[in-house]
Every structure is written in C-alpha cells, then in structure tokens.
Protein backbone atom coordinates (compact mmCIF):
# COMPACT_ATOMS: atom_id res chain seq x y z
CA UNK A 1 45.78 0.84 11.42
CA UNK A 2 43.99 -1.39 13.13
CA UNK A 3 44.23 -1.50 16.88
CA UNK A 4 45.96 -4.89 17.43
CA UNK A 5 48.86 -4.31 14.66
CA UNK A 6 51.75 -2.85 15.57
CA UNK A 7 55.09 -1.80 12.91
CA UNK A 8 58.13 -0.95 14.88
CA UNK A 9 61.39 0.87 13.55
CA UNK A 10 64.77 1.39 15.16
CA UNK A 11 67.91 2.42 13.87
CA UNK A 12 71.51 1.26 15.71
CA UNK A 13 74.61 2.98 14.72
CA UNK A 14 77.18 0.27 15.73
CA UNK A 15 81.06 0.31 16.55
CA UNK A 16 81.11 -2.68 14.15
CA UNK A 17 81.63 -3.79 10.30
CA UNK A 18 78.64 -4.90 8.45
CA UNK A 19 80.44 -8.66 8.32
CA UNK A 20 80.66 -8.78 12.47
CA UNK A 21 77.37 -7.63 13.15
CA UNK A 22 75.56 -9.82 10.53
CA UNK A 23 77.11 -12.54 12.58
CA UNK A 24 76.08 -11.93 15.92
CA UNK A 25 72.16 -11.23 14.66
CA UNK A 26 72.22 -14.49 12.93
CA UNK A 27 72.36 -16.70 16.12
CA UNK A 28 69.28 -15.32 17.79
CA UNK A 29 69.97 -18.34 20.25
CA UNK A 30 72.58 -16.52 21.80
CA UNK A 31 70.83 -12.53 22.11
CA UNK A 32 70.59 -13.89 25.84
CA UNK A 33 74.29 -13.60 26.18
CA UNK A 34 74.08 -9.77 25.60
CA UNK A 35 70.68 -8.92 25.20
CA UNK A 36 69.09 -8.72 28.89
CA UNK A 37 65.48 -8.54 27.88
CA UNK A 38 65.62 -12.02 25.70
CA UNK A 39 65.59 -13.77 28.37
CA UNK A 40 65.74 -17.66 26.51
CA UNK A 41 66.10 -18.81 23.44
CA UNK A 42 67.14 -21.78 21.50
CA UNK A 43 66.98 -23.32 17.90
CA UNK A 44 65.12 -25.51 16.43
CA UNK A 45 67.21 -28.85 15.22
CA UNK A 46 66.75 -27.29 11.46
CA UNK A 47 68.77 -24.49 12.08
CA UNK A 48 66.19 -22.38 10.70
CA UNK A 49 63.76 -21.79 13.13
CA UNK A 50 63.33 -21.28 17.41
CA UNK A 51 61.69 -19.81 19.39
CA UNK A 52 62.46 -16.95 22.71
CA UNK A 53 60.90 -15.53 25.83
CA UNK A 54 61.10 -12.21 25.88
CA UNK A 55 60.47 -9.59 28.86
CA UNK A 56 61.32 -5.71 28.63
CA UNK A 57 59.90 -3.40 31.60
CA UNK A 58 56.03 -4.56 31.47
CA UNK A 59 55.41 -7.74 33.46
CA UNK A 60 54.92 -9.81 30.53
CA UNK A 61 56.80 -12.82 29.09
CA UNK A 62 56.06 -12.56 25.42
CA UNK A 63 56.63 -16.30 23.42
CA UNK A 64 57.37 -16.21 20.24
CA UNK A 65 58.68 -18.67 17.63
CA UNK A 66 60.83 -17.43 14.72
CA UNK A 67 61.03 -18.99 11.18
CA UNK A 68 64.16 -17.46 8.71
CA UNK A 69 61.90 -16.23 5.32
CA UNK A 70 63.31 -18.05 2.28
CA UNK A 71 65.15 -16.11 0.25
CA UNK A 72 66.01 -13.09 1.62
CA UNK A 73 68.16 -13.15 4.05
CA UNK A 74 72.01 -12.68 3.28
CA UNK A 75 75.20 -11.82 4.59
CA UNK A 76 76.65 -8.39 3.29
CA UNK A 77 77.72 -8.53 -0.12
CA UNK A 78 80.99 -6.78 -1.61
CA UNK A 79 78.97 -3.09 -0.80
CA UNK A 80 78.32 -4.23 2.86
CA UNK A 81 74.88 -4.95 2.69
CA UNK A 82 73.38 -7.68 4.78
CA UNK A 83 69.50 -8.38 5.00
CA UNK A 84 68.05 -11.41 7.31
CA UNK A 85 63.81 -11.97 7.58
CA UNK A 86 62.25 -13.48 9.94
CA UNK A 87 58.44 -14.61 10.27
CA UNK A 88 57.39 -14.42 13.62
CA UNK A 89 54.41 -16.20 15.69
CA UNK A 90 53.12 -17.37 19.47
CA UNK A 91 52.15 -14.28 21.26
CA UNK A 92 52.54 -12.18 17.98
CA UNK A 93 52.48 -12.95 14.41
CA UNK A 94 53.95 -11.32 11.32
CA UNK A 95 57.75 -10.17 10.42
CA UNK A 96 60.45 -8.73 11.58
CA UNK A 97 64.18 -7.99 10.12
CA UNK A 98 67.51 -6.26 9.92
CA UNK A 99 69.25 -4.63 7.31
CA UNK A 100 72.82 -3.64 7.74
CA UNK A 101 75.03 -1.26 5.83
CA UNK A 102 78.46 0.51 6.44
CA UNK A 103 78.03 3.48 8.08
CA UNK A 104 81.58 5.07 8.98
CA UNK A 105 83.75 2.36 10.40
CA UNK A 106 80.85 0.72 11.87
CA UNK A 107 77.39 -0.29 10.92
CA UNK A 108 74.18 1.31 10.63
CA UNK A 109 71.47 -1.41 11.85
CA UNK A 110 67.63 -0.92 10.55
CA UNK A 111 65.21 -3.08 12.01
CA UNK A 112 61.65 -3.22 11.44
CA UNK A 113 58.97 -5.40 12.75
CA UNK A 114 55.34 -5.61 11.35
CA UNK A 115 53.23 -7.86 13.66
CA UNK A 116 49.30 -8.86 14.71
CA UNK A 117 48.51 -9.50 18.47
CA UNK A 118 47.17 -12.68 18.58
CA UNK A 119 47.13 -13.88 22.19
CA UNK A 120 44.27 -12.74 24.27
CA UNK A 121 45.80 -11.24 27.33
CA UNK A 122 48.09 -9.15 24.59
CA UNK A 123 44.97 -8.01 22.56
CA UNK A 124 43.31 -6.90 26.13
CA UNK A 125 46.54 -5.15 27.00
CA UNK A 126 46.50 -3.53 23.29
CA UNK A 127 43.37 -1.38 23.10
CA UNK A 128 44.25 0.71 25.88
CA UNK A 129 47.60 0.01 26.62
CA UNK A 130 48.97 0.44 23.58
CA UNK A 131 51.09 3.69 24.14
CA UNK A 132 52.63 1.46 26.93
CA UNK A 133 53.37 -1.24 24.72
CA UNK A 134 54.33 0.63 22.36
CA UNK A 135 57.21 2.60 25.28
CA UNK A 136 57.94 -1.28 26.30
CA UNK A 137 59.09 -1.89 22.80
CA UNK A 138 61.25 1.44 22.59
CA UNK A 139 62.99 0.47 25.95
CA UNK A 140 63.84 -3.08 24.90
CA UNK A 141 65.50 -1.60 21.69
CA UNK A 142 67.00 0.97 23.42
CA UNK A 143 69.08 -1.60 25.78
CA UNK A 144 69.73 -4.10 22.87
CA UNK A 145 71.62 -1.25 20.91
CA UNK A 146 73.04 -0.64 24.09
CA UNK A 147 74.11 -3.98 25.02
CA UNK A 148 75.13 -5.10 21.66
CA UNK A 149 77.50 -1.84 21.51
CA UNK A 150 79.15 -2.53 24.41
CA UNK A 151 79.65 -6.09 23.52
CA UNK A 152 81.48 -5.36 20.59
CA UNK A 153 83.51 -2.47 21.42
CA UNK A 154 84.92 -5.12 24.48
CA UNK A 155 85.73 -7.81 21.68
CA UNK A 156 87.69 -5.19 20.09
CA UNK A 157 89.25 -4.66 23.07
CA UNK A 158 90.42 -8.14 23.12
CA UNK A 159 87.81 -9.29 25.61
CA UNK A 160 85.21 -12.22 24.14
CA UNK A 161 82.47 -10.81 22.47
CA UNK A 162 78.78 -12.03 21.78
CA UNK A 163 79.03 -15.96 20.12
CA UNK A 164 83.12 -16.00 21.30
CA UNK A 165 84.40 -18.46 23.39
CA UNK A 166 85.41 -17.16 26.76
C-alpha cells in the first residue's frame, strides 16, 4: 500500500433499528450535536454535498468536503439494509460509507473509508506518523460509536435524540 493511503474499518453494534440509525447518518450536518470530534459542519445548498472540520486527539483540524455518490446510497429496504457513499476531498481524498443491517434489536453499523493524503502537512505527518494517525482514527471511531449509542438509548428514553427537537 502505498504510504499516503489509508482504508479504515469499524464496526458499531447499535441500540437502534436499521430505519433510526440510517437517519441520523444521513444529516452529517448535525454529527456535531453528538459526535465531539466533528467539530463543524454544514451542507451545501444542494443537499448533497458539505463539508466538516474534524479534530480527534492529534492537534490537527482535518477539512474535508463530502459529495453523496450517485446511486448508491439508500435507506434500508424491507430486509433492513441501508447503504449511503460518500466521496470525500480537502485534506483527504477518496470514499467513505456505512452499511447498516439488523443485528438483534438494534443495528450493526460497517463503515469503511478508503482515502489518499493529499495536503502537505498530512503527507509529512504520514510517513512516520502513520501508526499515530492511524490510533487518531481508532479513537475518533471509538467515541462516535460511543456517542451515537448513548444518544439513542436517551431518545428511547424519551429524552431528544440526535436531529430531534429539544
């Protein structure tokens, strides 16, 4: 692989239906409401791109911009799928995506991400940083599934969840 690609993997088991958790993953604009390490975000005024600042424990601001793939993205079908695809680019550039299925009474929550460092303080960083990189990207995922978890277990405690109206 060469030294400035990266492919990332997590998996989320999630106190959540397929349907729920689609939801909340389709308005990236608002992962700042329960994801701490997105730090902004918006959308574009097409609704199918944007663009976030992102910051996990390294003392980096990574700026990206996100444009929805045609095609296939989609909610979960009648077996409970759901697949969304995004192209990615700014500091990195490539894809990333999530597919959902039922897992239990909740949702199992695969995302992968298959990226090129472009900018140059990020391609310095990446030769030998990139076991650190690499841990930064692990502990960002690890608080997302963590924040997104607790987010929806409160809205089914009655209590807003992520995209609600307080």
């Amino acid at each position: 692989m060469h030294p400035y690609h990266y492919r990332f993997r997590s998996r989320w088991l999630l106190p959540a239906p397929p349907r729920r958790v689609y939801a909340v993953l389709a308005r990236p604009e608002e992962y700042p409401l329960w994801w701490p390490q997105v730090r902004a975000a918006r959308t574009a005024p097409d609704g199918r791109s944007g663009s976030a600042r992102i910051r996990s424990v390294l003392p980096y601001d990574l700026r990206v911009t996100i444009r929805e793939m045609p095609g296939p993205s989609r909610g979960p079908g009648p077996d409970g799928v759901g697949v969304l695809r995004a192209a990615v680019g700014g500091d990195i550039r490539g894809e990333l995506g999530w597919r959902l299925s039922p897992w239990g009474a909740g949702t199992l929550a695969e995302f992968e991400q298959r990226v090129e460092v472009v900018t140059l303080p990020l391609r310095l960083m990446s030769l030998p940083g990139r076991p650190l990189l690499r841990l930064n990207h692990r502990l960002m995922m690890r608080a997302g599934e963590r924040a997104l978890r607790a987010a929806l277990t409160r809205a089914e405690d009655g209590a807003p969840g992520p995209g609600e109206a307080v």
